[in-house]
Protein backbone atom coordinates (compact mmCIF):
# COMPACT_ATOMS: atom_id res chain seq x y z
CA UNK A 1 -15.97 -16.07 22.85
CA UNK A 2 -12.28 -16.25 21.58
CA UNK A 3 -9.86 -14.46 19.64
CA UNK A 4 -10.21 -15.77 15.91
CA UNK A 5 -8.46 -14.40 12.90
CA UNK A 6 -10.01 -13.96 9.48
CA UNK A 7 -8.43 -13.96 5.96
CA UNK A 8 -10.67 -12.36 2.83
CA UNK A 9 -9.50 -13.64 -0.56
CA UNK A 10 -11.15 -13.71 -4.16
CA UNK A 11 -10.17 -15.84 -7.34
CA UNK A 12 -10.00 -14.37 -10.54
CA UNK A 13 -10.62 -10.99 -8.88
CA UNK A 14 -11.56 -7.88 -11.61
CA UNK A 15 -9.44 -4.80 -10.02
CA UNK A 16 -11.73 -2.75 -10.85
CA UNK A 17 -14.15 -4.62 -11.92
CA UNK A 18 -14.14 -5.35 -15.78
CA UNK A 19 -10.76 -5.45 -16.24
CA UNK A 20 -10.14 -9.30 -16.40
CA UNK A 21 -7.44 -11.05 -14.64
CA UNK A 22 -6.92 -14.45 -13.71
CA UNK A 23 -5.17 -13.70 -10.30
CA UNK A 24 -5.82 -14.54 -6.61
CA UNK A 25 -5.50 -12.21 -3.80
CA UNK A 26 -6.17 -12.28 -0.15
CA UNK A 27 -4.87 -10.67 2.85
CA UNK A 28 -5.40 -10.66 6.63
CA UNK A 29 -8.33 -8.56 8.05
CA UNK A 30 -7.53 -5.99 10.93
CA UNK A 31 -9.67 -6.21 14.06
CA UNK A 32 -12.17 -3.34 14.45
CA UNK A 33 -10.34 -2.74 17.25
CA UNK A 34 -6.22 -2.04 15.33
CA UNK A 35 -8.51 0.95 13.29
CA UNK A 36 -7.33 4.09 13.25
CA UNK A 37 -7.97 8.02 12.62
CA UNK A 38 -4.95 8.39 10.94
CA UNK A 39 -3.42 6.44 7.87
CA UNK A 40 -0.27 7.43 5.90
CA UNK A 41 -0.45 5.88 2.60
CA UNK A 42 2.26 5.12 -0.62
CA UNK A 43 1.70 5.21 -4.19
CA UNK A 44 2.87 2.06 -6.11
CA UNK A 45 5.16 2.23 -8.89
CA UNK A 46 4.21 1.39 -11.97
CA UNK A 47 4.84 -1.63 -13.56
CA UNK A 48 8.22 -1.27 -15.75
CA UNK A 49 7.02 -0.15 -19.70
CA UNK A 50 3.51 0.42 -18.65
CA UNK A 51 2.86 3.89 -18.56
CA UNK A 52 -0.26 5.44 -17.13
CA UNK A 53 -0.88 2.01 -14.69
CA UNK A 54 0.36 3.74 -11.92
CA UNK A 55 -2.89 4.43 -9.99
CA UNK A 56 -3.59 3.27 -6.56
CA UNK A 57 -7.01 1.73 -5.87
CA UNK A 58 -8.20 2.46 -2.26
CA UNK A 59 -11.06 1.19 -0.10
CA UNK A 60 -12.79 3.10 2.78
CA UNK A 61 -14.80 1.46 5.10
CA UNK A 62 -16.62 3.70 8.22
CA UNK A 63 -17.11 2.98 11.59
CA UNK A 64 -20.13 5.35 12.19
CA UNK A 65 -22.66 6.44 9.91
CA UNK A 66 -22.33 9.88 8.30
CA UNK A 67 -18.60 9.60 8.65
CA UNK A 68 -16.38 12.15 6.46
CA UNK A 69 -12.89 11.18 5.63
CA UNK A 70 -10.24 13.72 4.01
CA UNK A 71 -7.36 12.92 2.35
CA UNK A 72 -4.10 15.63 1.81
CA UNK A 73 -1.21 15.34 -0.42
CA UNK A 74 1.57 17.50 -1.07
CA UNK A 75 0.77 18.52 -4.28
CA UNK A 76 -3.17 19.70 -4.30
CA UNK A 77 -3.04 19.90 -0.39
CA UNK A 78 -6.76 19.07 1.48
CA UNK A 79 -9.75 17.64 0.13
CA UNK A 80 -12.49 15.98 1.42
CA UNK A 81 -12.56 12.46 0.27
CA UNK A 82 -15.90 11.06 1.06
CA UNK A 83 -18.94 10.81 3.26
CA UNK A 84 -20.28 7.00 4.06
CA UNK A 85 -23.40 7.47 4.82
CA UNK A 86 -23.59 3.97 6.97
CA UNK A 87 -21.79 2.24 9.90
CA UNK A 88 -19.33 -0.36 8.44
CA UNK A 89 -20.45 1.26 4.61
CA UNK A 90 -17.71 1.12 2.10
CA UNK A 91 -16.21 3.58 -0.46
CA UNK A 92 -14.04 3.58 -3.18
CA UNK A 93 -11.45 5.85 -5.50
CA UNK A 94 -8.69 5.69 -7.76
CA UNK A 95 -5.52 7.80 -6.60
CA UNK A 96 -2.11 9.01 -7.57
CA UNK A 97 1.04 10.28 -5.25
CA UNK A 98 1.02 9.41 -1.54
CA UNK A 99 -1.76 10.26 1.11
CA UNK A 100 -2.71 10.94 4.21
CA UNK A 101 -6.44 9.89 5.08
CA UNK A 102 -7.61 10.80 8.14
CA UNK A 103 -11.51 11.37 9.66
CA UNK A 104 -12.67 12.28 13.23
CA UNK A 105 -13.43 8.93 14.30
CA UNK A 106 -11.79 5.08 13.49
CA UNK A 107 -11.79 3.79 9.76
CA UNK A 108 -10.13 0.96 7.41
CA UNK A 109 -8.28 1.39 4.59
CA UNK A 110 -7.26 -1.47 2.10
CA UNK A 111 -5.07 -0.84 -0.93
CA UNK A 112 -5.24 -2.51 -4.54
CA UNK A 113 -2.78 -3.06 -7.38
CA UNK A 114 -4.86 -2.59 -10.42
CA UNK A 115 -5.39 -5.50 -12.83
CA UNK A 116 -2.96 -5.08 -15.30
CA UNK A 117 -5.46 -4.26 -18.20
CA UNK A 118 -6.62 -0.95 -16.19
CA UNK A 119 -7.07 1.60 -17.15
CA UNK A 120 -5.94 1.46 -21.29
CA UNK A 121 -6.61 -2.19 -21.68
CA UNK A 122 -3.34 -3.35 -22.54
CA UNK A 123 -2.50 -5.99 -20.46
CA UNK A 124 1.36 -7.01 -19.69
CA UNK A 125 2.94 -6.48 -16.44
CA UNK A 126 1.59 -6.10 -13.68
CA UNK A 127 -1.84 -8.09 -11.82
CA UNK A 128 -4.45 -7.08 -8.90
CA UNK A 129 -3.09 -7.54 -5.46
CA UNK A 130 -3.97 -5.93 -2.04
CA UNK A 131 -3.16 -4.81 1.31
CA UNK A 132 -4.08 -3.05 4.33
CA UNK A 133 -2.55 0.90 4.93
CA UNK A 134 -0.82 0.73 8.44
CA UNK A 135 -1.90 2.98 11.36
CA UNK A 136 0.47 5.34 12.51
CA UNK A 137 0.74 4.15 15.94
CA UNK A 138 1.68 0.47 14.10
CA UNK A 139 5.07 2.26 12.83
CA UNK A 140 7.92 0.33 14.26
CA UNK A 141 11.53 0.65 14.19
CA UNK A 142 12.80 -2.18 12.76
CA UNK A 143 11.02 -4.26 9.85
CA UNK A 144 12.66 -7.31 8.55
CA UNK A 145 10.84 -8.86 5.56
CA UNK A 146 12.02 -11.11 2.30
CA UNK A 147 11.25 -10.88 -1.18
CA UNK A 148 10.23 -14.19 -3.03
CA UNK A 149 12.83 -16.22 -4.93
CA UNK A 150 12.07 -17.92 -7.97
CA UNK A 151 11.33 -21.31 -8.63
CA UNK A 152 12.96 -23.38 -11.86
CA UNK A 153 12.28 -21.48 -15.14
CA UNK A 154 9.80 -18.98 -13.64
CA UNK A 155 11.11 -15.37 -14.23
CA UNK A 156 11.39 -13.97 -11.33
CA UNK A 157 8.98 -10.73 -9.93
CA UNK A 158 10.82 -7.03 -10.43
CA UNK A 159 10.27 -6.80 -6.56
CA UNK A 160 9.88 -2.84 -5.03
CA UNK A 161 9.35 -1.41 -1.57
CA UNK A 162 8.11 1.83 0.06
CA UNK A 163 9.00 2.98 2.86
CA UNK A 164 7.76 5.48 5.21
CA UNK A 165 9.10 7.62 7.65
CA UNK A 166 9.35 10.78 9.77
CA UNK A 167 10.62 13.31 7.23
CA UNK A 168 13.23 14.67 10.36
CA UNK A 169 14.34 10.82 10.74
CA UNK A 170 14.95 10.32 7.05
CA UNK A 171 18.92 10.70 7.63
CA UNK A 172 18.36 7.71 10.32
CA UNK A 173 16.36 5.56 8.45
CA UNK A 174 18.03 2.43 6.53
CA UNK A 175 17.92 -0.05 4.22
CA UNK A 176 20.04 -2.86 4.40
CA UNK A 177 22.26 -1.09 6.20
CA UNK A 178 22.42 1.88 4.02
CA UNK A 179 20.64 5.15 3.96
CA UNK A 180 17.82 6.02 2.30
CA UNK A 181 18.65 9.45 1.98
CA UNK A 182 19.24 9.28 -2.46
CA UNK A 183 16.65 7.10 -3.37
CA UNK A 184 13.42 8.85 -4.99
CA UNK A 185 11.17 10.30 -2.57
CA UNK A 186 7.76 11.95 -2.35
CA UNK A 187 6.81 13.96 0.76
CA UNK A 188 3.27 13.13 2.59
CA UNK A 189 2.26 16.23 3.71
CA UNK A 190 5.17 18.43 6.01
CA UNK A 191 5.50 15.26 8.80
CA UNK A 192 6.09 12.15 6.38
CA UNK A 193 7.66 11.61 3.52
CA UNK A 194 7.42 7.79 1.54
CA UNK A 195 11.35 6.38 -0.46
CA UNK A 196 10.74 4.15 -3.07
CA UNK A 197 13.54 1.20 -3.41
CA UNK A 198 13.38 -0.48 -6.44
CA UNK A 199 14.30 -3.71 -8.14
CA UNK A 200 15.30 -5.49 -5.07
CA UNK A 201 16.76 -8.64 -5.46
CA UNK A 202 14.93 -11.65 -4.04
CA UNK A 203 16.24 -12.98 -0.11
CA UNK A 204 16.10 -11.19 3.26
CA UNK A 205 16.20 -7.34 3.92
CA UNK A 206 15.87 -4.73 6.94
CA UNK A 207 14.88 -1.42 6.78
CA UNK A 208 15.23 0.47 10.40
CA UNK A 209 14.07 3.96 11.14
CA UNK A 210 14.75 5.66 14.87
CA UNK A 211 11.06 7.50 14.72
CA UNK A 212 9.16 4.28 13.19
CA UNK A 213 8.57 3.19 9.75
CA UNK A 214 6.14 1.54 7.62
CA UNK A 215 6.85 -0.76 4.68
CA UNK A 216 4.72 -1.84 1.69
CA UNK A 217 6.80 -4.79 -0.59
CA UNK A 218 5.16 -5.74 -3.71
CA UNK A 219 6.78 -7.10 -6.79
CA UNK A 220 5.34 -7.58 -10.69
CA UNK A 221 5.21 -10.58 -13.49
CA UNK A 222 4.28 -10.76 -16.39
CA UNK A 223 -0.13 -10.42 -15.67
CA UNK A 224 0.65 -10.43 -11.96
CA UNK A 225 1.69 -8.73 -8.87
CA UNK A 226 1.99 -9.22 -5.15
CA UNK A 227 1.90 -6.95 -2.38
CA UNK A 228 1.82 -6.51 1.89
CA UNK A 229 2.48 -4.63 4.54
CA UNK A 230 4.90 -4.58 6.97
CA UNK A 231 5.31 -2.64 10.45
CA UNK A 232 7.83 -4.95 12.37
């Protein structure tokens, strides 16, 4: 009969499952309610001198039954991605390059950094973490966020972020006071495009966009990862 909040987590969590790891992940669940028709999604980075870990994991869960949910990138254009045959049923895929997911009515998407032993079995760097793909009407235009620091003789994470905006707004959008206009991009589909910065250093950093943005930080050791989201 009042507001509550609810955090999911897992130790030693398999992403996917069979590919060991000894990490911990957890993330805040969005309300039924903060769903949304409409999700633009980045593609990680891979891990530095893994090749071929650069997959995205993605869950999909419905909010009616029979619900059909397309995805659209800007290389093989629209597909459909699934039909959940259940209220509240769940689906999964693997997925490279960014996406845009959308379906008729409301749906959840949560994202996963692989286990760092997917999909060759070499482990190294890299670890299963997660987090949930922002609604577009989440965007905001400023996002302030900070990367961890290390602690004693702990190497510290290779820390990355992606960014997403309005393709039209990229000349407005920032980072740390600087444009992100020259830093590797991938389009979306012809509204949104996702910049990748890389190898931030650890502290406090802004990004601001005039249209809205979106930002997904995550950062790699050596057998694990972090990542969240970010809309303001």
């Amino acid at each position: 009969n009042h507001p509550v909040g609810m955090i999911g987590g897992a130790m030693d969590a398999e992403i996917p499952a069979g590919y060991q790891t000894g990490n911990f992940v957890c993330e805040m669940l969005p309300a039924v309610e903060q769903w949304s028709n409409t999700y633009y999604a980045p593609t990680v980075i891979q891990p530095p001198g893994m090749p071929g870990h650069d997959f995205t994991g993605y869950v999909f869960i419905s909010s009616e039954p029979g619900q059909v949910i397309y995805r659209h990138d800007c290389t093989s254009g629209d597909h459909e991605e699934c039909v959940i045959d259940n209220q509240f049923g769940t689906y999964r895929n693997e997925l490279q390059l960014a996406q845009k997911f959308y379906s008729a009515a409301p749906f959840l998407v949560m994202a996963y950094i692989n286990s760092a032993s997917y999909p060759d079995s070499a482990n190294g760097i890299g670890g299963p973490s997660e987090f949930s793909i922002l609604p577009r009407q989440q965007y905001s235009k400023t996002v302030v966020f900070e990367t961890p620091a290390s602690s004693g003789n702990i190497t510290p994470y290779d820390n990355y972020a992606n960014i997403i905006c309005r393709a039209n707004d990229a000349r407005n959008t920032t980072f740390d006071g600087k444009g992100v206009i020259g830093y590797s991009a991938q389009c979306i589909d012809d509204t949104f495009e996702v910049f990748n910065m890389p190898h931030m250093g650890p502290g406090a950093h802004i990004v601001r966009g005039n249209s809205g943005v979106a930002v997904y930080i995550y950062g790699y050791g050596y057998n694990e990862a972090y990542a969240w989201s970010m809309e303001g």
